[in-house]
PDB file of N, CA and C in Angstrom:
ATOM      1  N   UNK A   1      -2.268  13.127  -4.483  1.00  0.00           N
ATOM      2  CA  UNK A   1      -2.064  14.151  -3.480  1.00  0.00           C
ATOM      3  C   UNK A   1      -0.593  14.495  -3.335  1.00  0.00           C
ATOM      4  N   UNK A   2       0.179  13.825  -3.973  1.00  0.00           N
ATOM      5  CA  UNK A   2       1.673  14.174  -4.076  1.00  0.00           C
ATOM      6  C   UNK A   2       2.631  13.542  -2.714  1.00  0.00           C
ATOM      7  N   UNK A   3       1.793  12.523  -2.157  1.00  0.00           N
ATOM      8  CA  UNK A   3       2.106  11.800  -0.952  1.00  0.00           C
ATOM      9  C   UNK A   3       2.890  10.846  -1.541  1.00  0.00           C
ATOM     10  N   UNK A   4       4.189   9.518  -0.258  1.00  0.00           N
ATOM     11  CA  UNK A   4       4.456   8.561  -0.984  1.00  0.00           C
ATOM     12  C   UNK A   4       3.560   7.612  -0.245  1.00  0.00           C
ATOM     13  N   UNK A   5       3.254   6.543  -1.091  1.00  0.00           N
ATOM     14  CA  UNK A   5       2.524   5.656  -0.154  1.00  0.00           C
ATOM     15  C   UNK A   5       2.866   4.311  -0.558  1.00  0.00           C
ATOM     16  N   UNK A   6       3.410   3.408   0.445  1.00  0.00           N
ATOM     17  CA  UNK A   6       3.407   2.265   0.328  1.00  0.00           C
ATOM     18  C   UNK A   6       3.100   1.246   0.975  1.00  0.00           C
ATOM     19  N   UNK A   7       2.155   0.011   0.102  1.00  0.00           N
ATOM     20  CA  UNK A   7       1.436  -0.875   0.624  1.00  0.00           C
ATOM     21  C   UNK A   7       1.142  -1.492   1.373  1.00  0.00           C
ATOM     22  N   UNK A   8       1.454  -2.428   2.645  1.00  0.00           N
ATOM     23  CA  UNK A   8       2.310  -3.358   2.613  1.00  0.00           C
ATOM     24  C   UNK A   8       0.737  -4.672   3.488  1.00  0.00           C
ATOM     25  N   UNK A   9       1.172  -6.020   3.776  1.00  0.00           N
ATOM     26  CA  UNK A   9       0.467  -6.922   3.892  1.00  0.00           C
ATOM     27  C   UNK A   9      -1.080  -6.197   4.845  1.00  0.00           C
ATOM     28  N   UNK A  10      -0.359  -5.680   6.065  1.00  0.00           N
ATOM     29  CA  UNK A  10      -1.878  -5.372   6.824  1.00  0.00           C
ATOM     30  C   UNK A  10      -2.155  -3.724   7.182  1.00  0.00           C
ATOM     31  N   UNK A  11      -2.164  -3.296   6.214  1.00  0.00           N
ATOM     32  CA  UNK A  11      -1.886  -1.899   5.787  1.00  0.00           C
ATOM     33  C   UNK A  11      -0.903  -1.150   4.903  1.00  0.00           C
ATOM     34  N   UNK A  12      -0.659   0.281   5.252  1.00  0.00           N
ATOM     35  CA  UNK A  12       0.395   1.265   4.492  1.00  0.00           C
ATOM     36  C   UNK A  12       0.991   2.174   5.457  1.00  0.00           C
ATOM     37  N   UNK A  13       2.016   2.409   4.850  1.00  0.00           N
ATOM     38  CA  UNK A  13       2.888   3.511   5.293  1.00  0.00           C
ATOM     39  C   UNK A  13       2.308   4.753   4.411  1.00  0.00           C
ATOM     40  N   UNK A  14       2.417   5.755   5.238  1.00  0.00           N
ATOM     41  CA  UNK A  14       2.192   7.513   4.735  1.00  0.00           C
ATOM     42  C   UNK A  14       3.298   7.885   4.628  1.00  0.00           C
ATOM     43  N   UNK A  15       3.930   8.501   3.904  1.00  0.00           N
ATOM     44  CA  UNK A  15       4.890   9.939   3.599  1.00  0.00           C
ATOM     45  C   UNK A  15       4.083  11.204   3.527  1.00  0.00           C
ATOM     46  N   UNK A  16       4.029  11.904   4.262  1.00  0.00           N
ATOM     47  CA  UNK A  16       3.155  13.197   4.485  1.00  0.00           C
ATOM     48  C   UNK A  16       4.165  14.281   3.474  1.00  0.00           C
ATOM     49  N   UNK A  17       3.639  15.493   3.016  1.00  0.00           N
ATOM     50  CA  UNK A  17       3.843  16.442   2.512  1.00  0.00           C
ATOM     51  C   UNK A  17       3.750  17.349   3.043  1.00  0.00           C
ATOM     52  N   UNK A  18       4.222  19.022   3.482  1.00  0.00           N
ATOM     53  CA  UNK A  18       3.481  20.046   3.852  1.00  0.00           C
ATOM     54  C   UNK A  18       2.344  20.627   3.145  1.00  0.00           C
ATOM     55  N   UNK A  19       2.212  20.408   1.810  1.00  0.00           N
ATOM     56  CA  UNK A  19       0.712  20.113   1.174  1.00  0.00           C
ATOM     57  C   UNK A  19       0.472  19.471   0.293  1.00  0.00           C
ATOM     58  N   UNK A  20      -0.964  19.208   0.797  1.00  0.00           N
ATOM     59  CA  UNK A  20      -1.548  17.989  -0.359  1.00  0.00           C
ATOM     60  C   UNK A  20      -2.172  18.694  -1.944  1.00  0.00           C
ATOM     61  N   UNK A  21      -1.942  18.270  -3.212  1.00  0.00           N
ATOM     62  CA  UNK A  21      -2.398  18.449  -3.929  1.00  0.00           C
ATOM     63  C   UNK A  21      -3.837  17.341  -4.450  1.00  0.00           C
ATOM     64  N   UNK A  22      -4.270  17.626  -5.491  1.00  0.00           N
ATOM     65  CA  UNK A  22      -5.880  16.689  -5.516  1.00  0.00           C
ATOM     66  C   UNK A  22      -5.578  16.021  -5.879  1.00  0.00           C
ATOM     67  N   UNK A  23      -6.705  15.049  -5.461  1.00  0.00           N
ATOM     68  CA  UNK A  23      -6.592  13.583  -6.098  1.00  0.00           C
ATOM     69  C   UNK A  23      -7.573  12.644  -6.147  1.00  0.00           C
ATOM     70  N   UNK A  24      -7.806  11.328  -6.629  1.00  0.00           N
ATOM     71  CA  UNK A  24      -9.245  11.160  -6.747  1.00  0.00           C
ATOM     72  C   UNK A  24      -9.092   9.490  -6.238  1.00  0.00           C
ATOM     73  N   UNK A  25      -9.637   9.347  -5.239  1.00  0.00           N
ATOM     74  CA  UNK A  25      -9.536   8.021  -4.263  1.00  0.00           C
ATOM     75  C   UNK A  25     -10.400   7.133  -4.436  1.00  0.00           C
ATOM     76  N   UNK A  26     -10.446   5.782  -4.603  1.00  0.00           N
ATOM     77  CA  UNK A  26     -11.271   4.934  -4.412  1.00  0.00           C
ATOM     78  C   UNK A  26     -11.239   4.136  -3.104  1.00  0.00           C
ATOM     79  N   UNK A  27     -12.069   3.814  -2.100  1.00  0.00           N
ATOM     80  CA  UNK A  27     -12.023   3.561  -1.102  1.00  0.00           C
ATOM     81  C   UNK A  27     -12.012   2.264  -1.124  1.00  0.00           C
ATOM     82  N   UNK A  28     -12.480   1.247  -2.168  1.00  0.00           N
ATOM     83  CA  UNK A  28     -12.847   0.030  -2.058  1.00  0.00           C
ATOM     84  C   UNK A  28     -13.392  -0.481  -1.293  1.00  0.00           C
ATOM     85  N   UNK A  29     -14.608   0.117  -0.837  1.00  0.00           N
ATOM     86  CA  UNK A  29     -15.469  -0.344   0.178  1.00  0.00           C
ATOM     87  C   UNK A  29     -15.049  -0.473   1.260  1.00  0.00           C
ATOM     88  N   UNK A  30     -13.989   0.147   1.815  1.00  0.00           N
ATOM     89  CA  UNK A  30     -13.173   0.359   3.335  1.00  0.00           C
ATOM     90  C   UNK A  30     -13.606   1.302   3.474  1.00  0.00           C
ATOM     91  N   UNK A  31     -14.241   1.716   4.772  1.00  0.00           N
ATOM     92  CA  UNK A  31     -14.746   2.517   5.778  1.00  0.00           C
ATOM     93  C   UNK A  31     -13.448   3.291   6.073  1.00  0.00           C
ATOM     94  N   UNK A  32     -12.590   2.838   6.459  1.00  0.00           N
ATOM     95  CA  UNK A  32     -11.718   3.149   6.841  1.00  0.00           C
ATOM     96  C   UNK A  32     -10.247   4.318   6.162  1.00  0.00           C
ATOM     97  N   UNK A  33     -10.482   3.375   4.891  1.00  0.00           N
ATOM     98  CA  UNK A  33      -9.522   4.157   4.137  1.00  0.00           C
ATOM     99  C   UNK A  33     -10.983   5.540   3.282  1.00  0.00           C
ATOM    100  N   UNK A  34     -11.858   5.459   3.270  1.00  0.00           N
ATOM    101  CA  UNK A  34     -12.587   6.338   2.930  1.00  0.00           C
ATOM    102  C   UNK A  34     -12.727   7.304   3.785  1.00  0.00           C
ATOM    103  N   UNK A  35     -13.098   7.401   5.136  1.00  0.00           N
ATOM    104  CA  UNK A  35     -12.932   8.692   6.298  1.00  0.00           C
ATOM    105  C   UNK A  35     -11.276   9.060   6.078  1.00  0.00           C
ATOM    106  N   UNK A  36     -10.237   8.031   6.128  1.00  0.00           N
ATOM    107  CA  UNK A  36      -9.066   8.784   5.990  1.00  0.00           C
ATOM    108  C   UNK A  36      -8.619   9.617   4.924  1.00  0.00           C
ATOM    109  N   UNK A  37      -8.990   9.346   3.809  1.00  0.00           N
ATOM    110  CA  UNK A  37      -8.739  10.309   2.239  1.00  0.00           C
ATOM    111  C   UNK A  37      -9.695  11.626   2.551  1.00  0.00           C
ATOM    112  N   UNK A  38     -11.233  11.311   3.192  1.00  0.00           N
ATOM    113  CA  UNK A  38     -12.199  12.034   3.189  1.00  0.00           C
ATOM    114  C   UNK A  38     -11.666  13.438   3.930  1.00  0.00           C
ATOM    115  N   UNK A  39     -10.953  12.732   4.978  1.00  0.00           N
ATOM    116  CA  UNK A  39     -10.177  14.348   6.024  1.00  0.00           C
ATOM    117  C   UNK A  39      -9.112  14.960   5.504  1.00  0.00           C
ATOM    118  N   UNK A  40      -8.126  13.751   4.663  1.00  0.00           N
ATOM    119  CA  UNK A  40      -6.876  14.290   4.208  1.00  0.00           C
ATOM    120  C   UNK A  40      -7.298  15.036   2.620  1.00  0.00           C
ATOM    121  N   UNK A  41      -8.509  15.145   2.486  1.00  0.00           N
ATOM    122  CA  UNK A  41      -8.924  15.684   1.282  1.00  0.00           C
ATOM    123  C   UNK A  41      -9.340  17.251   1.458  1.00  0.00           C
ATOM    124  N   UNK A  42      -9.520  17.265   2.733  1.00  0.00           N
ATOM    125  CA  UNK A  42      -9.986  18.858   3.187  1.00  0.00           C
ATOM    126  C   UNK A  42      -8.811  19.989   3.138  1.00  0.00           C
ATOM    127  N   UNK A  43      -7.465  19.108   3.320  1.00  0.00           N
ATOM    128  CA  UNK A  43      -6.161  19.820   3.396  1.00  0.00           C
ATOM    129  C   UNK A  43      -5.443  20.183   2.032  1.00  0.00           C
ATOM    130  N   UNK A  44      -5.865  19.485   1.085  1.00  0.00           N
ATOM    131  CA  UNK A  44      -4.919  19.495  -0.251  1.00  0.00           C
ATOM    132  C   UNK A  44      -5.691  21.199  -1.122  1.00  0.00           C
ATOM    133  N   UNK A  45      -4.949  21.283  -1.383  1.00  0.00           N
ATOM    134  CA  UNK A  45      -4.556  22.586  -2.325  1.00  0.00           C
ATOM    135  C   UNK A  45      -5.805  23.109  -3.807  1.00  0.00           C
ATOM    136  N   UNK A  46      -6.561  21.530  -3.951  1.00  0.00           N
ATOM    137  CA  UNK A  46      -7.898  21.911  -4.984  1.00  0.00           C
ATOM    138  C   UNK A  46      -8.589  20.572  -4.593  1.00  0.00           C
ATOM    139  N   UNK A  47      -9.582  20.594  -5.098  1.00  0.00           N
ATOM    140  CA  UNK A  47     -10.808  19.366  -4.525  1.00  0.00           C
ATOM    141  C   UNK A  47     -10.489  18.186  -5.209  1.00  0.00           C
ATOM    142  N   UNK A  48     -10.690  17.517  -4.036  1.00  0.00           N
ATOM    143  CA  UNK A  48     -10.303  16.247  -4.340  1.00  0.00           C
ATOM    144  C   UNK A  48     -11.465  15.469  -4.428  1.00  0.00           C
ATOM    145  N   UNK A  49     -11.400  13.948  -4.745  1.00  0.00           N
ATOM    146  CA  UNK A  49     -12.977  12.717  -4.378  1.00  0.00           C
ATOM    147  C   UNK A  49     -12.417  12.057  -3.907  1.00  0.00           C
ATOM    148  N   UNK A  50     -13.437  10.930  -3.207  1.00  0.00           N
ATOM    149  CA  UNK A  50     -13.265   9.550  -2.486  1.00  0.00           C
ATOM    150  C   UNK A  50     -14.770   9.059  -3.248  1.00  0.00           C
ATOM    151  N   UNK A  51     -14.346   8.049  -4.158  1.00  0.00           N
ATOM    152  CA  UNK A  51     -15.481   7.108  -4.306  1.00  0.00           C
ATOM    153  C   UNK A  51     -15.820   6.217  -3.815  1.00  0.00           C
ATOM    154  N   UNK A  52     -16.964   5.531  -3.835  1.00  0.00           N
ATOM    155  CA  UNK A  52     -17.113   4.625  -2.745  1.00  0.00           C
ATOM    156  C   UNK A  52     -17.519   5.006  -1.751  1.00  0.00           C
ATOM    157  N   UNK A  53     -18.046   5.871  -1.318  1.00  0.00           N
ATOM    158  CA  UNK A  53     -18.022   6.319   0.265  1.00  0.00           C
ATOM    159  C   UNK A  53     -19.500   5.714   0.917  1.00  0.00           C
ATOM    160  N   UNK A  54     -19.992   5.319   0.742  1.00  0.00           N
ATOM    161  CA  UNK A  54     -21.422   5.015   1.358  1.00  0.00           C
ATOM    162  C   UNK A  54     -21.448   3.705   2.562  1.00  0.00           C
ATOM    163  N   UNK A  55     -19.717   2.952   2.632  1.00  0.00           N
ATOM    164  CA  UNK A  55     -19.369   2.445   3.420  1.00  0.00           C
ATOM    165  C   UNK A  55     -19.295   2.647   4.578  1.00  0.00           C
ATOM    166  N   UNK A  56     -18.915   4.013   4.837  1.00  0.00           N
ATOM    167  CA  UNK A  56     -18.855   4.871   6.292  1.00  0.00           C
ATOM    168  C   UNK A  56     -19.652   4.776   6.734  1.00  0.00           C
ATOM    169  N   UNK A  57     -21.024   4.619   6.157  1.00  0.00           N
ATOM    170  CA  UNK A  57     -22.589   4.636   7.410  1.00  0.00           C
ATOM    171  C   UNK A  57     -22.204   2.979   8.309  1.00  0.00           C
ATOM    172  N   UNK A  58     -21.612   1.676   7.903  1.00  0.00           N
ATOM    173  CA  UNK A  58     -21.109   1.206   8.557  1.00  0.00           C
ATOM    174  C   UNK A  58     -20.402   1.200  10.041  1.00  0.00           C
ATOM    175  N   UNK A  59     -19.810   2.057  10.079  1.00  0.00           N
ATOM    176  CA  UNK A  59     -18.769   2.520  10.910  1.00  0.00           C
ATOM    177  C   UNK A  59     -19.199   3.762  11.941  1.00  0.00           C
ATOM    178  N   UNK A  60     -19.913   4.526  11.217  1.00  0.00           N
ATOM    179  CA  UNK A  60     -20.069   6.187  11.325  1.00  0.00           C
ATOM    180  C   UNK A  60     -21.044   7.071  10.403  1.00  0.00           C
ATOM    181  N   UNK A  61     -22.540   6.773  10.867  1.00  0.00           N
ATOM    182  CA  UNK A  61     -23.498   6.720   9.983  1.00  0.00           C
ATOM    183  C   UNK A  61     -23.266   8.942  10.007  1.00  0.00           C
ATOM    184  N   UNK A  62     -23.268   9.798  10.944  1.00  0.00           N
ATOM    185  CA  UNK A  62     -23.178  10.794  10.742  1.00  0.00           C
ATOM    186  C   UNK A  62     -21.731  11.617  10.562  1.00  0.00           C
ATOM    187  N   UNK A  63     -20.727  10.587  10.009  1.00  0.00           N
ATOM    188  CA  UNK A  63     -19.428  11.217   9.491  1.00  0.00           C
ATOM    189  C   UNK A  63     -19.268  11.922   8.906  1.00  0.00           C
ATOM    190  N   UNK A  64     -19.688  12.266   7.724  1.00  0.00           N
ATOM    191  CA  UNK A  64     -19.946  13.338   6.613  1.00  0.00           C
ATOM    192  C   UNK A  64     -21.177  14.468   6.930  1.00  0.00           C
ATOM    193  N   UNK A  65     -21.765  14.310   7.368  1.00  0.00           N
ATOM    194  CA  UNK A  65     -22.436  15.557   8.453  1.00  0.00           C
ATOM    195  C   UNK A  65     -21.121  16.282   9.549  1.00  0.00           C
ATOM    196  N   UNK A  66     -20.614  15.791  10.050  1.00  0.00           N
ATOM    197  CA  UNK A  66     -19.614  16.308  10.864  1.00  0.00           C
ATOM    198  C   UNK A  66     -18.507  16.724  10.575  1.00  0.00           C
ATOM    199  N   UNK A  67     -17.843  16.405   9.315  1.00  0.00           N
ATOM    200  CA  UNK A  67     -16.558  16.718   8.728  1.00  0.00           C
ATOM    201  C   UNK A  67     -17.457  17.711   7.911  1.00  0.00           C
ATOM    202  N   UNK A  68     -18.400  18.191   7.107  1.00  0.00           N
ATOM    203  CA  UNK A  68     -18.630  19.520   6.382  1.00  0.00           C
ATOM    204  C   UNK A  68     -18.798  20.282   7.655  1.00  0.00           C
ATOM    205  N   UNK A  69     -19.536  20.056   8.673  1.00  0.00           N
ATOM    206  CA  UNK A  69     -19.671  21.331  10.372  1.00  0.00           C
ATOM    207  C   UNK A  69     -17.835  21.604  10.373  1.00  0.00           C
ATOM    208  N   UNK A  70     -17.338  20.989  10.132  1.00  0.00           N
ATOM    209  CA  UNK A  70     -15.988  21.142  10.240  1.00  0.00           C
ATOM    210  C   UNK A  70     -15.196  22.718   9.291  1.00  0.00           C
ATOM    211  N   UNK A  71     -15.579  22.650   8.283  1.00  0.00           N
ATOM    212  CA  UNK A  71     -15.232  23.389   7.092  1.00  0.00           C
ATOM    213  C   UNK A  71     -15.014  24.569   7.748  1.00  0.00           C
ATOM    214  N   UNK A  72     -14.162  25.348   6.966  1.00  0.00           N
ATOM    215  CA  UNK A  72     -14.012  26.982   7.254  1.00  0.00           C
ATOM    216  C   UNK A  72     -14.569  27.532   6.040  1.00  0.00           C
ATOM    217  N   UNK A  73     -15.905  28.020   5.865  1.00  0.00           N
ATOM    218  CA  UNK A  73     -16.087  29.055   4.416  1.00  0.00           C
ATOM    219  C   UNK A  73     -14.973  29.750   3.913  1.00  0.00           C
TER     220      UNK A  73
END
């Protein structure tokens, strides 16, 4: 996405961009980092993925129902 991102023990730091370009995410079975790529994926410049995503019903079984109601055609 043309972001900087770095690691660190109990999470990451973001460097934001004024836009995101695509990119293709693996969530590693984090709920968490999967809704976050999933929203920051709506903003970038061509389509992006998040694999892994079937974790979110965990957390937020109608998340992805609500982020496409979201969309602008």
């Amino acid at each position: 996405m043309g972001v900087n991102l770095a690691e660190k023990r109990d999470g990451f730091i973001l460097d934001g961009i004024p836009e995101f370009n695509k990119g293709s995410f693996n969530s590693h079975g984090d709920h968490r980092i999967a809704m976050s790529f999933a929203v920051a994926s709506l903003l970038a410049s061509k389509k992006s993925q998040v694999h892994h995503t079937e974790c979110v019903a965990t957390s937020f079984p109608g998340f992805y129902e609500l982020l496409n109601s979201l969309r602008v055609p």
